[in-house]
C-alpha atoms as a PDB file:
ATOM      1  CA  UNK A   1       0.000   0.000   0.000  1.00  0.00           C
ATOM      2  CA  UNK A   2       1.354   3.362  -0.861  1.00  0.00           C
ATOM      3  CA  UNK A   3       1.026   6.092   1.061  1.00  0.00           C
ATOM      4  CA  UNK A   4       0.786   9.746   0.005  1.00  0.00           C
ATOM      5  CA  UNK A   5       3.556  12.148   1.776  1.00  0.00           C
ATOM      6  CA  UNK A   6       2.069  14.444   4.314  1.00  0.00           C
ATOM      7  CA  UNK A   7       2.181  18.333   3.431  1.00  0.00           C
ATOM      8  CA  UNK A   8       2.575  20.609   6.161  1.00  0.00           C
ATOM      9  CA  UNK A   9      -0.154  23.246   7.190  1.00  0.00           C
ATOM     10  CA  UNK A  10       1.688  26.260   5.882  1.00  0.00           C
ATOM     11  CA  UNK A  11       2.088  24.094   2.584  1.00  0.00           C
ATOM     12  CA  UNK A  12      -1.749  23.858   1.890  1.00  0.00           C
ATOM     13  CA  UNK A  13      -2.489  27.322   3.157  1.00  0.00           C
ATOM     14  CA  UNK A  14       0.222  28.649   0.898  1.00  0.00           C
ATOM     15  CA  UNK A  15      -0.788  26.383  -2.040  1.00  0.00           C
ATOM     16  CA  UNK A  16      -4.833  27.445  -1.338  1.00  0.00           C
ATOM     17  CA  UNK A  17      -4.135  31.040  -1.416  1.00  0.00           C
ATOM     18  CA  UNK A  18      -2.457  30.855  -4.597  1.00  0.00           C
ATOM     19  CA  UNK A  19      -4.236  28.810  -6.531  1.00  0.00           C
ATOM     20  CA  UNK A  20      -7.176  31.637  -5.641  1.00  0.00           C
ATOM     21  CA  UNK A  21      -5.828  34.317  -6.166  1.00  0.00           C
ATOM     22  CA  UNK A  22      -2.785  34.727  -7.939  1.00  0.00           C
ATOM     23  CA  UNK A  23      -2.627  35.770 -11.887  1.00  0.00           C
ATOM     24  CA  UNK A  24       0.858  34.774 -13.068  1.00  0.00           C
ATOM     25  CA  UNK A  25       0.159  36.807 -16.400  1.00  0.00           C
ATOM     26  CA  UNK A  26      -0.565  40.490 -14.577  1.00  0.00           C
ATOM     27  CA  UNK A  27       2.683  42.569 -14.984  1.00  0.00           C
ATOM     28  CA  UNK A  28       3.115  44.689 -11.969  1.00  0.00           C
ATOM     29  CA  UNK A  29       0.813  43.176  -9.313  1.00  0.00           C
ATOM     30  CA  UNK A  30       3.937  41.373  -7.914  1.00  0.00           C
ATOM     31  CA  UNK A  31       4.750  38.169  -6.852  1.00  0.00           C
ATOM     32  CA  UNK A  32       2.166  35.773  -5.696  1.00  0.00           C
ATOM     33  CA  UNK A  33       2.709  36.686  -1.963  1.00  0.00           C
ATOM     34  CA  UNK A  34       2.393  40.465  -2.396  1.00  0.00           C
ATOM     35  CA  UNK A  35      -1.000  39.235  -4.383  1.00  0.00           C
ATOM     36  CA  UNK A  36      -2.199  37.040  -1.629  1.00  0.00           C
ATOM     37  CA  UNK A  37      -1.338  40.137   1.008  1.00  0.00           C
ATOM     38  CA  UNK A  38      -3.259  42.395  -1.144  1.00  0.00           C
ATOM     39  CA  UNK A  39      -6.298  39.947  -1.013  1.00  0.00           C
ATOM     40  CA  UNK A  40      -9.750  41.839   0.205  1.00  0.00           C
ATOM     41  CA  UNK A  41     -11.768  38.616   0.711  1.00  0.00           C
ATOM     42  CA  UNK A  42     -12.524  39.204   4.485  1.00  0.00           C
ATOM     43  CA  UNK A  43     -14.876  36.253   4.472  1.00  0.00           C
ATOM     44  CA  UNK A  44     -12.399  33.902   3.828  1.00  0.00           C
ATOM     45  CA  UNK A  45     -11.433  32.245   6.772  1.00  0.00           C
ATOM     46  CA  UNK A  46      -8.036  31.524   5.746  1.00  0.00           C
ATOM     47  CA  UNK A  47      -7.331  35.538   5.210  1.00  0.00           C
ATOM     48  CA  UNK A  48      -6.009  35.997   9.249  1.00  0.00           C
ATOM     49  CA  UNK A  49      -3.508  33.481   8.363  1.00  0.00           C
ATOM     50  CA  UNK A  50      -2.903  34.085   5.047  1.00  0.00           C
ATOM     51  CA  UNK A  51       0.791  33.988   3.497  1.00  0.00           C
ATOM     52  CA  UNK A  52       2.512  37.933   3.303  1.00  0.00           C
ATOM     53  CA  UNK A  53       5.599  39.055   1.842  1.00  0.00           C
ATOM     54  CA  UNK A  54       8.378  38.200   4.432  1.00  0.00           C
ATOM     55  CA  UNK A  55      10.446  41.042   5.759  1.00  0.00           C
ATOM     56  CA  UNK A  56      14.078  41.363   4.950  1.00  0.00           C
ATOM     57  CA  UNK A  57      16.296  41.713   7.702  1.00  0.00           C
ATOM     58  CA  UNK A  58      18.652  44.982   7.536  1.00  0.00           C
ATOM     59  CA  UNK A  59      22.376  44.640   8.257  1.00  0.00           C
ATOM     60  CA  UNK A  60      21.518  47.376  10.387  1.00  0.00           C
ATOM     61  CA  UNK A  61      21.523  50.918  10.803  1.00  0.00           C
ATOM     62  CA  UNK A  62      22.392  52.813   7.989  1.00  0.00           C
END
């Protein structure tokens, strides 16, 4: 019997998200994170967790 690999929570949320609502073909809406952040469906109930753009750390203060 084979069994299917497990995918981790963050993996289906991510994977959800994106297959909803990012468009690969619009120029200038960014990368499928910064499309997720920008998503306005409040009644989702997978928008509180939803995946954002992840912060870059500085080398510090300029």
């Amino acid at each position: 019997m084979t069994t299917k690999p497990r995918v981790s929570m963050r993996a289906a949320i991510n994977a959800k998200c994106k297959s909803c609502i990012y468009d690969p073909f619009a120029k200038g809406l960014g990368s499928w994170r910064e499309q997720v952040a920008d998503c306005c469906s409040s009644n989702c109930p997978l928008h509180p967790i939803r995946p954002t753009p992840r912060e870059r750390k500085s080398d510090g203060p300029v």
